[in-house]
C-alpha atoms as a PDB file:
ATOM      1  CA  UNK A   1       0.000   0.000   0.000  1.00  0.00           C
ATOM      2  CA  UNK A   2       1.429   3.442  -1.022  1.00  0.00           C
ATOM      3  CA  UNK A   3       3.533   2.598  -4.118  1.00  0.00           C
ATOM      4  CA  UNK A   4       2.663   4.897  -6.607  1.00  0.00           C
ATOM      5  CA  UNK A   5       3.285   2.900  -9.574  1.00  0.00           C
ATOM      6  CA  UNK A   6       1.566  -0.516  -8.335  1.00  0.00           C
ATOM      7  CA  UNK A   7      -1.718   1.375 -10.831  1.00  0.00           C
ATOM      8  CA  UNK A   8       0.571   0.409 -14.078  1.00  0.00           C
ATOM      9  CA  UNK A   9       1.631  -3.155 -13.249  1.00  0.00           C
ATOM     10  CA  UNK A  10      -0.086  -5.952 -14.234  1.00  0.00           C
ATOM     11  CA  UNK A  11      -1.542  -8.855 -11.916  1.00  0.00           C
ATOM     12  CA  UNK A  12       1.794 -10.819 -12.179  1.00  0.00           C
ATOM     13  CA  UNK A  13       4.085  -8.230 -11.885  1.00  0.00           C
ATOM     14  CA  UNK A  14       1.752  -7.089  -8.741  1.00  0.00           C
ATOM     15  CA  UNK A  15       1.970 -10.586  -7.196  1.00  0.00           C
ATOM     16  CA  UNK A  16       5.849 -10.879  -7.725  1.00  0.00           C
ATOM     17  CA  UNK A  17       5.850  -7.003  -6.123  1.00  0.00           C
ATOM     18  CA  UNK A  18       3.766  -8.603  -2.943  1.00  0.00           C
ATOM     19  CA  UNK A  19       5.870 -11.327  -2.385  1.00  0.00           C
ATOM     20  CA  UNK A  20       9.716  -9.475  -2.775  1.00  0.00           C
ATOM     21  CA  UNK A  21       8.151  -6.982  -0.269  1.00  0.00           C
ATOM     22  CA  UNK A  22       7.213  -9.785   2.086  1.00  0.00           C
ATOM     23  CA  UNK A  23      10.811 -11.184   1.441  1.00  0.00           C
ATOM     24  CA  UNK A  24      12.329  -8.131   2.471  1.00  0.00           C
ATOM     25  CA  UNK A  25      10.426  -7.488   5.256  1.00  0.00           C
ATOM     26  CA  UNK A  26      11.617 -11.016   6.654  1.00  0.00           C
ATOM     27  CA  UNK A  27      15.392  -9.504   6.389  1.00  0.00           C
ATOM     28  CA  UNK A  28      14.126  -6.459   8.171  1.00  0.00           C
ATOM     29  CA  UNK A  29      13.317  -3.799   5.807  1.00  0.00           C
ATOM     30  CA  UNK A  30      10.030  -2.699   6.701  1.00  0.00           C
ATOM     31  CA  UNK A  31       7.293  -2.143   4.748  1.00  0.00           C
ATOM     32  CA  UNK A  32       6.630   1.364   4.775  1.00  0.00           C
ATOM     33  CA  UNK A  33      10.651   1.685   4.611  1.00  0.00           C
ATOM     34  CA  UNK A  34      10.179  -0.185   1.262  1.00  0.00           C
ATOM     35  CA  UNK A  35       7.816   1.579  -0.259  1.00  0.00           C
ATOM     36  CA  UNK A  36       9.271   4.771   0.607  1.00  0.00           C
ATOM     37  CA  UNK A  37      12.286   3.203  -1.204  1.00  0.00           C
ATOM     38  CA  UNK A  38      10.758   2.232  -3.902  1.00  0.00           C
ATOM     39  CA  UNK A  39       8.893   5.416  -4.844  1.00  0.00           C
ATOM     40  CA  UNK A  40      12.527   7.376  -4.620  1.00  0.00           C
ATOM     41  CA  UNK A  41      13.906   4.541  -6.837  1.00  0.00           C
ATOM     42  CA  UNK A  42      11.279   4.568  -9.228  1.00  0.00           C
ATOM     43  CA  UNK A  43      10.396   8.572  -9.221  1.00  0.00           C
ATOM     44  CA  UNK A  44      13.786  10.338  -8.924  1.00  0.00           C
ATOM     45  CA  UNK A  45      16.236   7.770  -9.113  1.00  0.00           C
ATOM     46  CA  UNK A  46      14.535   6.406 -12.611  1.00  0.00           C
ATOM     47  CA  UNK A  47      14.972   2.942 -11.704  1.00  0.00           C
ATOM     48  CA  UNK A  48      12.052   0.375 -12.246  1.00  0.00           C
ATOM     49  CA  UNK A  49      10.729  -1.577  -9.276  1.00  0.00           C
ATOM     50  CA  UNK A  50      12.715  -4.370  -9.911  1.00  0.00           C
ATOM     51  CA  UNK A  51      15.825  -2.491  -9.919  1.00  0.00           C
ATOM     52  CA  UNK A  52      14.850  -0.860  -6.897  1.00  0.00           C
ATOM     53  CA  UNK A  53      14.467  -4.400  -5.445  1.00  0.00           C
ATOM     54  CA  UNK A  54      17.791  -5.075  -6.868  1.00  0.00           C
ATOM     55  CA  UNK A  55      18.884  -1.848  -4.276  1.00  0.00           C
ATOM     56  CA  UNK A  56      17.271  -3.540  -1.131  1.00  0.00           C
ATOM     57  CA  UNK A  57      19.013  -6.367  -1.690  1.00  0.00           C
ATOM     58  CA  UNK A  58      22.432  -4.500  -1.986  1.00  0.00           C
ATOM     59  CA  UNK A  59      21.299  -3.204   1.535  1.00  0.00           C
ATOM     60  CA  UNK A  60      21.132  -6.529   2.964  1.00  0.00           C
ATOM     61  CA  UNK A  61      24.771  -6.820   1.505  1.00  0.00           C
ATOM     62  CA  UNK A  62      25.956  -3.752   2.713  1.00  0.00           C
ATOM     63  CA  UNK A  63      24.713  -4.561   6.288  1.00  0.00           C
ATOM     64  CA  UNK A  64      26.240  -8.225   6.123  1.00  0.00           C
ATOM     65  CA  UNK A  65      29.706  -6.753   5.226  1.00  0.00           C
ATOM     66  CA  UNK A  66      29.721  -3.998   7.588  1.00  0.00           C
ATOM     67  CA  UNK A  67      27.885  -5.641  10.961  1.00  0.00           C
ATOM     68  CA  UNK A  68      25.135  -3.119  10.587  1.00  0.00           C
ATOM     69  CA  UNK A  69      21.062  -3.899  10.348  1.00  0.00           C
ATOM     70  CA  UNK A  70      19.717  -4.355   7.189  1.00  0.00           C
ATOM     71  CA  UNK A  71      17.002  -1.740   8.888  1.00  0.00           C
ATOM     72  CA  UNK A  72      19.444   0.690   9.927  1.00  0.00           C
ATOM     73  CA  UNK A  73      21.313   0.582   5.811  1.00  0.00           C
ATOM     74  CA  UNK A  74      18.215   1.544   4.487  1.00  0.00           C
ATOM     75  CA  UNK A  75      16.946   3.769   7.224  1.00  0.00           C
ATOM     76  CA  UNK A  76      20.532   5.254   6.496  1.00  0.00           C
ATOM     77  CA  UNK A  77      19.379   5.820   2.337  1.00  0.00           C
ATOM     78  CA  UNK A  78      16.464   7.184   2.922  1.00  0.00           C
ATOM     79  CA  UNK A  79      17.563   9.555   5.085  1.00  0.00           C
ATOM     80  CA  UNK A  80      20.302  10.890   2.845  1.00  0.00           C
ATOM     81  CA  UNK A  81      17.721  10.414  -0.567  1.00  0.00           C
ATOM     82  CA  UNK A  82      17.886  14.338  -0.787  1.00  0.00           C
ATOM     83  CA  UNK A  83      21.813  14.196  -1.892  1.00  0.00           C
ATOM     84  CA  UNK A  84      21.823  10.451  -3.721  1.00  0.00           C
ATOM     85  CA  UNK A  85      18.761  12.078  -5.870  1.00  0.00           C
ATOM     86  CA  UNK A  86      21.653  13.853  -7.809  1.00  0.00           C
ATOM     87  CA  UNK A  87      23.228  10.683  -8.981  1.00  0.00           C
ATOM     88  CA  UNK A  88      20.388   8.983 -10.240  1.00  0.00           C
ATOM     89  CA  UNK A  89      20.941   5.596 -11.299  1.00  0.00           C
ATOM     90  CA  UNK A  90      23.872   5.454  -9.864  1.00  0.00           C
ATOM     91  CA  UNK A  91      22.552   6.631  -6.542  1.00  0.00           C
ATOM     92  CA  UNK A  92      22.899   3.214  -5.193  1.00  0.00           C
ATOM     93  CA  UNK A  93      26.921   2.800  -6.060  1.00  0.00           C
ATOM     94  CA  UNK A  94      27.576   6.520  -4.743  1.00  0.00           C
ATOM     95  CA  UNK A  95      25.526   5.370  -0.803  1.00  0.00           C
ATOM     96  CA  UNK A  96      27.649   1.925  -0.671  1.00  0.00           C
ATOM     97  CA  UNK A  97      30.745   3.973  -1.315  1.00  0.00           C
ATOM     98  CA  UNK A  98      29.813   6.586   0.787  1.00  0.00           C
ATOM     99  CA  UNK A  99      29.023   4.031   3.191  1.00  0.00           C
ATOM    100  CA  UNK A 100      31.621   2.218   3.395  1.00  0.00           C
ATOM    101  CA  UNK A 101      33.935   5.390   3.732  1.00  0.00           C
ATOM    102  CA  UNK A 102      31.426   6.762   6.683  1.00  0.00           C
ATOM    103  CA  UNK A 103      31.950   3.210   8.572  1.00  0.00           C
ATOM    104  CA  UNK A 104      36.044   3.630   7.679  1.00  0.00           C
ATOM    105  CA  UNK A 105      35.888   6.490   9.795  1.00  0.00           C
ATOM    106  CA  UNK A 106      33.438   5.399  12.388  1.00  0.00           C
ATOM    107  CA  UNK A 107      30.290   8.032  11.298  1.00  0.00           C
ATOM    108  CA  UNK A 108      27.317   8.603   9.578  1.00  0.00           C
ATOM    109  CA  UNK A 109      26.900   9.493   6.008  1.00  0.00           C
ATOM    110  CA  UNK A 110      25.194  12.682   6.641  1.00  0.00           C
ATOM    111  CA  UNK A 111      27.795  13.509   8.817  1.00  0.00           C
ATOM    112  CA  UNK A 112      29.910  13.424   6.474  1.00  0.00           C
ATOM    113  CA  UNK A 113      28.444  15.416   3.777  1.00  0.00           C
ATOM    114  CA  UNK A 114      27.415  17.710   5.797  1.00  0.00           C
ATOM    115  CA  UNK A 115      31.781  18.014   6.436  1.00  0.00           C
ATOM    116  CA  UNK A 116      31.900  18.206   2.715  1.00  0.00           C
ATOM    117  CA  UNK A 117      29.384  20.833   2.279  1.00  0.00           C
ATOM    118  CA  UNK A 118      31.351  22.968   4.119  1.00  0.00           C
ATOM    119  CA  UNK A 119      33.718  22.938   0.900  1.00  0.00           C
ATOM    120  CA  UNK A 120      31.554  24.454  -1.392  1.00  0.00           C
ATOM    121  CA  UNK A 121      32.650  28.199  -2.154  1.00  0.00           C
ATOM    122  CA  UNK A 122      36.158  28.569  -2.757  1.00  0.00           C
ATOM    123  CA  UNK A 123      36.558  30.969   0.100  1.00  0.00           C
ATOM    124  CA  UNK A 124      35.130  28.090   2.397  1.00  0.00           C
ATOM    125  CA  UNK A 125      37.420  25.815   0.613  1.00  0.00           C
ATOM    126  CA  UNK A 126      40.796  27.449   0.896  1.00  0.00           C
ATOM    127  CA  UNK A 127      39.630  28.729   4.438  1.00  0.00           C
ATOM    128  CA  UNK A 128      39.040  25.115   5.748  1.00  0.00           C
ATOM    129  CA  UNK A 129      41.595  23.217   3.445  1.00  0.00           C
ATOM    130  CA  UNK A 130      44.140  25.635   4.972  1.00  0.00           C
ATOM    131  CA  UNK A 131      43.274  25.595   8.648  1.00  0.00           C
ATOM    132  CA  UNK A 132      43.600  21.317   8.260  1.00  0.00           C
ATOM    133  CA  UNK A 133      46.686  21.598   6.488  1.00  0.00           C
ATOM    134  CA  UNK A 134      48.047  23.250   9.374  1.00  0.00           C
ATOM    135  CA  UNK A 135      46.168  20.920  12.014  1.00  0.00           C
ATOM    136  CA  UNK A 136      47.593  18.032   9.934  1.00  0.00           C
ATOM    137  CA  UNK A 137      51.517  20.135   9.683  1.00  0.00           C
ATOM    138  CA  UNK A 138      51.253  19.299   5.693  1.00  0.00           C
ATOM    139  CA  UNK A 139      50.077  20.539   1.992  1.00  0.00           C
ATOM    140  CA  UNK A 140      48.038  17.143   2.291  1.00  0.00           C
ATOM    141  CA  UNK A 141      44.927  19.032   0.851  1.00  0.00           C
ATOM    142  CA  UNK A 142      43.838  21.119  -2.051  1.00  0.00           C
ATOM    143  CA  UNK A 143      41.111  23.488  -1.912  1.00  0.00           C
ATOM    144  CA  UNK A 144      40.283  23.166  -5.573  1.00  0.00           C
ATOM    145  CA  UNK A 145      39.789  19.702  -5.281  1.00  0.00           C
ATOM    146  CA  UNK A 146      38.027  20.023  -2.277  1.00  0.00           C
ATOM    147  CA  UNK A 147      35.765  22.206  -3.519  1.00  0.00           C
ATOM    148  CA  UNK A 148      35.485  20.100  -6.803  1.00  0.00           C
ATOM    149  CA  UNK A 149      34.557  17.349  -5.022  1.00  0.00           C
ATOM    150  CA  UNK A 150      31.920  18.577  -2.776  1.00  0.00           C
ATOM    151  CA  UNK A 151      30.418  20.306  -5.585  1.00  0.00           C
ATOM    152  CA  UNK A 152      30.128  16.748  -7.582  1.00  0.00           C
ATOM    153  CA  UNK A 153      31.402  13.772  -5.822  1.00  0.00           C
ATOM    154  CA  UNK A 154      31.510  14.104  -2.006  1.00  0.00           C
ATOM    155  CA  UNK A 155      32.569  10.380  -1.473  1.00  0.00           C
ATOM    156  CA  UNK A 156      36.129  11.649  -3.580  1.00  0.00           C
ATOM    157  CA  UNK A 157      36.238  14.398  -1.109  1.00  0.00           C
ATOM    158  CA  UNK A 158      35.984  11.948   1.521  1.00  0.00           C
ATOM    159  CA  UNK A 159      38.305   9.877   0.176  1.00  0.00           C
ATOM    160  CA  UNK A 160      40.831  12.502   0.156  1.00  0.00           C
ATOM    161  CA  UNK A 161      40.365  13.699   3.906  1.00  0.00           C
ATOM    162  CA  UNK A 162      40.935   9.781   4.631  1.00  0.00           C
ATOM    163  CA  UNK A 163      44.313   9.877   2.526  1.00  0.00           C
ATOM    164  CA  UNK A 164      45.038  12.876   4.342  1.00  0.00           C
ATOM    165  CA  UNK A 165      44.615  12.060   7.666  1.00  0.00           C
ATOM    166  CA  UNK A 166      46.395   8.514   6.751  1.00  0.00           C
ATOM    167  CA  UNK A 167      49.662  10.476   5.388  1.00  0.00           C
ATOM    168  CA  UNK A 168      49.677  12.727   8.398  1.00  0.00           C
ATOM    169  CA  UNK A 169      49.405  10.074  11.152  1.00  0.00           C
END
């Protein structure tokens, strides 16, 4: 109930819908969760619904590989939907990278991009980039790429404080 495009499937492809949802709700996704997931996928991600099925399941990967609930990975995507709606079908790549990084580093996603969006003018850039250089005792950073990368690939940017940090100790 509440899946905006169950109107334009078909019996079978309603049935199959049913019974992937009950699936998924077994490995502790929620229902509402799912269809909340599925309307992003299928409305500004441009996936179809089996594709966004396709995401859950990389969810239930994703929490296997880290120790983390499959609830608390998708909880986790929906609550960051507002940035991954930028990379569209790729959306799903970008959160298991940023993911990954965020769990590197012991935090949450939005945590970090919220760090990154504080890269996003160049006076912000070169203002923070130089004040971590100095924390750090290094040139590790570069406020063009720092900016760069919050501007169009914040898991990059993250990437780079991680490098960072790691060449500074």
């Amino acid at each position: 109930e509440g899946m905006q495009n169950l109107a334009y499937m078909n019996a079978e492809q309603r049935v199959a819908m049913t019974s992937q949802i009950a699936l998924y709700e077994k490995l502790g996704i929620s229902q509402s969760t799912q269809v909340d997931i599925l309307n992003f996928a299928t409305e500004a991600l441009g996936l179809s619904a089996q594709q966004g099925h396709a995401q859950m399941k990389e969810f239930v990967e994703i929490a296997d590989s880290l120790g983390e609930t499959v609830a608390g990975v998708s909880a986790e995507f929906l609550k960051n939907k507002d940035v991954l709606a930028r990379y569209g079908k790729d959306a799903g790549n970008v959160f298991k990278e940023m993911k990954v990084q965020a769990k590197a580093l012991g935090m949450e996603i939005s945590t970090l991009l919220g760090f990154m969006e504080g890269f996003k003018t160049f006076d912000d850039a070169g203002t923070k980039v130089g004040r971590l250089n100095a924390i750090m005792g290094g040139p590790f950073l570069n406020s063009i790429d720092m900016m760069n990368a919050a501007l169009e690939n914040p898991v990059e940017g993250i990437k780079m404080m991680k490098d960072a940090l790691d060449q500074a100790g």
